[in-house]
C-alpha atoms as a PDB file:
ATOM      1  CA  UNK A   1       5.497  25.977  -8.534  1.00  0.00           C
ATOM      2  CA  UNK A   2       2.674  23.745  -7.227  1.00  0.00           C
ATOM      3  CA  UNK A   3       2.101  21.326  -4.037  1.00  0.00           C
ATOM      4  CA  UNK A   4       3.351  17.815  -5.647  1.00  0.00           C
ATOM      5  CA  UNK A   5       2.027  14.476  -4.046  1.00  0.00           C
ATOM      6  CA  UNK A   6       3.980  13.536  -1.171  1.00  0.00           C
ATOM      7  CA  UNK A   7       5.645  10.537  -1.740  1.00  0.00           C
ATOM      8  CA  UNK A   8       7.265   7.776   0.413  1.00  0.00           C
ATOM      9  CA  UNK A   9      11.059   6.754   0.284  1.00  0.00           C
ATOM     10  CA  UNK A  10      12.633   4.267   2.508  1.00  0.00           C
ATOM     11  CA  UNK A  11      15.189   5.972   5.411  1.00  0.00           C
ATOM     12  CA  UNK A  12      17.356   3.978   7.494  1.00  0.00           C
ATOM     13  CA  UNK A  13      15.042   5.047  10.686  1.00  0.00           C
ATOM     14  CA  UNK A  14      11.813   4.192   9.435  1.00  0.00           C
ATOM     15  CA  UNK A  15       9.435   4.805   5.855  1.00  0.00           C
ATOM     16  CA  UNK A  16       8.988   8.351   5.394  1.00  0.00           C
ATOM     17  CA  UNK A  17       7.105  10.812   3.306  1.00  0.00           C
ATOM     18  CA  UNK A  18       8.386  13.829   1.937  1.00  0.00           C
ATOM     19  CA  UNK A  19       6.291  16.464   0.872  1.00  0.00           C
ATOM     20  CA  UNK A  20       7.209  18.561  -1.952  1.00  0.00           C
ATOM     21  CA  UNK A  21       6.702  20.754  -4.143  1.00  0.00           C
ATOM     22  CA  UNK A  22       7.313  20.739  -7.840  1.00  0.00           C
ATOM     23  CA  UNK A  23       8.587  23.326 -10.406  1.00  0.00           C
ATOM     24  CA  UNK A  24       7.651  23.233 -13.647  1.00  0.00           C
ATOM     25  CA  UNK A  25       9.374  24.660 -17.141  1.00  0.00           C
ATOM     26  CA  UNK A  26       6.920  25.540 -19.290  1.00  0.00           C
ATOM     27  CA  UNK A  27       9.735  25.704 -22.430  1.00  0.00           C
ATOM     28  CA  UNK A  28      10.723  21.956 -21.701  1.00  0.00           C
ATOM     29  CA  UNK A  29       7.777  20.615 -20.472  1.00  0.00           C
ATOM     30  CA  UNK A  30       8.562  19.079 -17.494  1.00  0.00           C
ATOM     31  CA  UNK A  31       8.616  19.316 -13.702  1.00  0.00           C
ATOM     32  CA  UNK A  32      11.370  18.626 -11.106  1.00  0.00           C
ATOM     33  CA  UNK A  33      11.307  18.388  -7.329  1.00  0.00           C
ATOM     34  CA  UNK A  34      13.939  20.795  -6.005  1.00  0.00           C
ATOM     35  CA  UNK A  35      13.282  18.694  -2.269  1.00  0.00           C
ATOM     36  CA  UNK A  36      14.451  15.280  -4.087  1.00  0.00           C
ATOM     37  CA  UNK A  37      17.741  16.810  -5.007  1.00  0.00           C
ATOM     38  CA  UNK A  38      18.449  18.036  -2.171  1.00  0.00           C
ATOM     39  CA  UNK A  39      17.871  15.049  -0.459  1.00  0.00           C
ATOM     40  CA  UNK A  40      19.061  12.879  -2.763  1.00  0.00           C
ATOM     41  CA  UNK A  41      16.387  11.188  -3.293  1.00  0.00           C
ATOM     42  CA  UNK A  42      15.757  12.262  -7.036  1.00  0.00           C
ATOM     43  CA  UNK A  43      14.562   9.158  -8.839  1.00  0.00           C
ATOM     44  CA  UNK A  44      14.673   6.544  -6.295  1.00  0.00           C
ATOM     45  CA  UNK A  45      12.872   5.908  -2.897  1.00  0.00           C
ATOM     46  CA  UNK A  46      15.603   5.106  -1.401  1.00  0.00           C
ATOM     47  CA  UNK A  47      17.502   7.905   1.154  1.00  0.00           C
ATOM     48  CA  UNK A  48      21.455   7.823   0.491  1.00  0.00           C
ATOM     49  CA  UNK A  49      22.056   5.810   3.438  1.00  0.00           C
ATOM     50  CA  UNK A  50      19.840   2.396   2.567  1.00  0.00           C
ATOM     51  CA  UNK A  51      21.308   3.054  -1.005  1.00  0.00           C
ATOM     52  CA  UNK A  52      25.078   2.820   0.848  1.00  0.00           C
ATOM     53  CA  UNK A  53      23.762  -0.361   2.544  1.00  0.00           C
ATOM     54  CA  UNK A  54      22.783  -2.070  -0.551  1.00  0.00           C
ATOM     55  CA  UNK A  55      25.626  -1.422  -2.223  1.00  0.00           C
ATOM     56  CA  UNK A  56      28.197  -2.442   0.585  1.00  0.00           C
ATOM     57  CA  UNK A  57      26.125  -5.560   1.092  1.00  0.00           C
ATOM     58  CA  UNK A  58      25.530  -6.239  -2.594  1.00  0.00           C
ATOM     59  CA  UNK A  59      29.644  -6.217  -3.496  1.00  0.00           C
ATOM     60  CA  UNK A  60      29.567  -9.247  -1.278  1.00  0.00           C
ATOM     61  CA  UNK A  61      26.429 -11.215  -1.677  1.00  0.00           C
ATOM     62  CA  UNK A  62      23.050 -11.821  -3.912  1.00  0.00           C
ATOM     63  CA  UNK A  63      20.140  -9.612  -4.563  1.00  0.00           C
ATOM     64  CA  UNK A  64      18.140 -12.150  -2.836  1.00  0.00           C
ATOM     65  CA  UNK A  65      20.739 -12.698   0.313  1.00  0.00           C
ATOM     66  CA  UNK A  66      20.972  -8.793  -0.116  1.00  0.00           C
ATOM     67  CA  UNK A  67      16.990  -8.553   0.384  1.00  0.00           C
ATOM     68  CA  UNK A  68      17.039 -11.116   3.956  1.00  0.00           C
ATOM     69  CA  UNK A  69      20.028  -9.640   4.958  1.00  0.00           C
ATOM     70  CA  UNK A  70      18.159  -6.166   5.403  1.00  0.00           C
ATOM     71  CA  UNK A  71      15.439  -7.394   6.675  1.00  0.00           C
ATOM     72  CA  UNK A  72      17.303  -9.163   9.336  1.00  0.00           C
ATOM     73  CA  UNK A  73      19.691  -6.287  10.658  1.00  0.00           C
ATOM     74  CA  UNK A  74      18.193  -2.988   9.484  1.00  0.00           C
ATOM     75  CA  UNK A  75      14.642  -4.514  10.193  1.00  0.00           C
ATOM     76  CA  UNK A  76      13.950  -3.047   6.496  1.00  0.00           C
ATOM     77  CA  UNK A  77      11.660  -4.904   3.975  1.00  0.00           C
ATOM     78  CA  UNK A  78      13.155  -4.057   0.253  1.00  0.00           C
ATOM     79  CA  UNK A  79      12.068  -5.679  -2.867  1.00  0.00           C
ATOM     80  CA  UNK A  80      14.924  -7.842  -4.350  1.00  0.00           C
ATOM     81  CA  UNK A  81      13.635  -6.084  -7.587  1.00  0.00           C
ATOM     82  CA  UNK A  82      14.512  -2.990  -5.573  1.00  0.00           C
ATOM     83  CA  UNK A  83      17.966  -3.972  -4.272  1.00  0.00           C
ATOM     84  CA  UNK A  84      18.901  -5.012  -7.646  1.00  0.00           C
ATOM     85  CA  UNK A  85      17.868  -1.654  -9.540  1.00  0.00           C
ATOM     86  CA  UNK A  86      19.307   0.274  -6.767  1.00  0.00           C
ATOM     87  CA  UNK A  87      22.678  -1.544  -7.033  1.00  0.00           C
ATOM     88  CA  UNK A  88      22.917  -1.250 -10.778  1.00  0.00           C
ATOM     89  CA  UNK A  89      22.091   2.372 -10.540  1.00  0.00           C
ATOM     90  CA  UNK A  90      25.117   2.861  -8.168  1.00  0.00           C
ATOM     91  CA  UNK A  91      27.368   0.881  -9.984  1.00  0.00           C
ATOM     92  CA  UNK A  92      26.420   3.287 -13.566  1.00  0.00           C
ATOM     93  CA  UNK A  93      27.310   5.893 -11.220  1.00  0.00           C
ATOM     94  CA  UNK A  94      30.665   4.531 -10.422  1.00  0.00           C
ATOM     95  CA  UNK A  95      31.525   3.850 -13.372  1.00  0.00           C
ATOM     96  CA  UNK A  96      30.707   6.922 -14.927  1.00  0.00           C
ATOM     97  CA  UNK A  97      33.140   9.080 -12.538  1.00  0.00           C
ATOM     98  CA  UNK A  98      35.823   6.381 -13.426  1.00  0.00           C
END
């Protein structure tokens, strides 16, 4: 284990950074972040919540409108890029447990 970079995700309260650590297997060659799992952040810097947001909001309007929309209510600035992959990535998920 090692100190990892902290890195920023977006919460529903305000940008955060999480500090973490990460563990590293030597026989595969890579590292994970035990603090992004449990979080639920692993792989996207967005928390849970904002993803939930996206998604509700995305099943009834544009990326773009998506975007304004958050901006407007939640006071959050996300990419359109952003609410697009984070939309897709749900909707894999869904359809993966169907």
């Amino acid at each position: 284990m090692r100190a990892g970079a902290p890195r920023p995700f977006r919460a529903l309260s305000a940008p955060l950074r999480l500090e973490r650590a990460i563990y590293h297997c030597p026989a595969r060659g890579r590292g994970w972040f035990p603090r992004e799992r449990a979080w639920g952040v692993e792989g996207s810097s967005l928390s849970p919540a904002v993803t939930r947001m996206i998604a509700t909001v995305g099943a009834m309007v544009s990326f773009q409108e998506n975007s304004r929309l958050l901006e407007e209510f939640a006071g959050m600035k996300v990419d359109v890029k952003q609410v697009e992959r984070a939309a897709e990535a749900l909707g894999a998920e869904i359809a993966a447990d169907e």
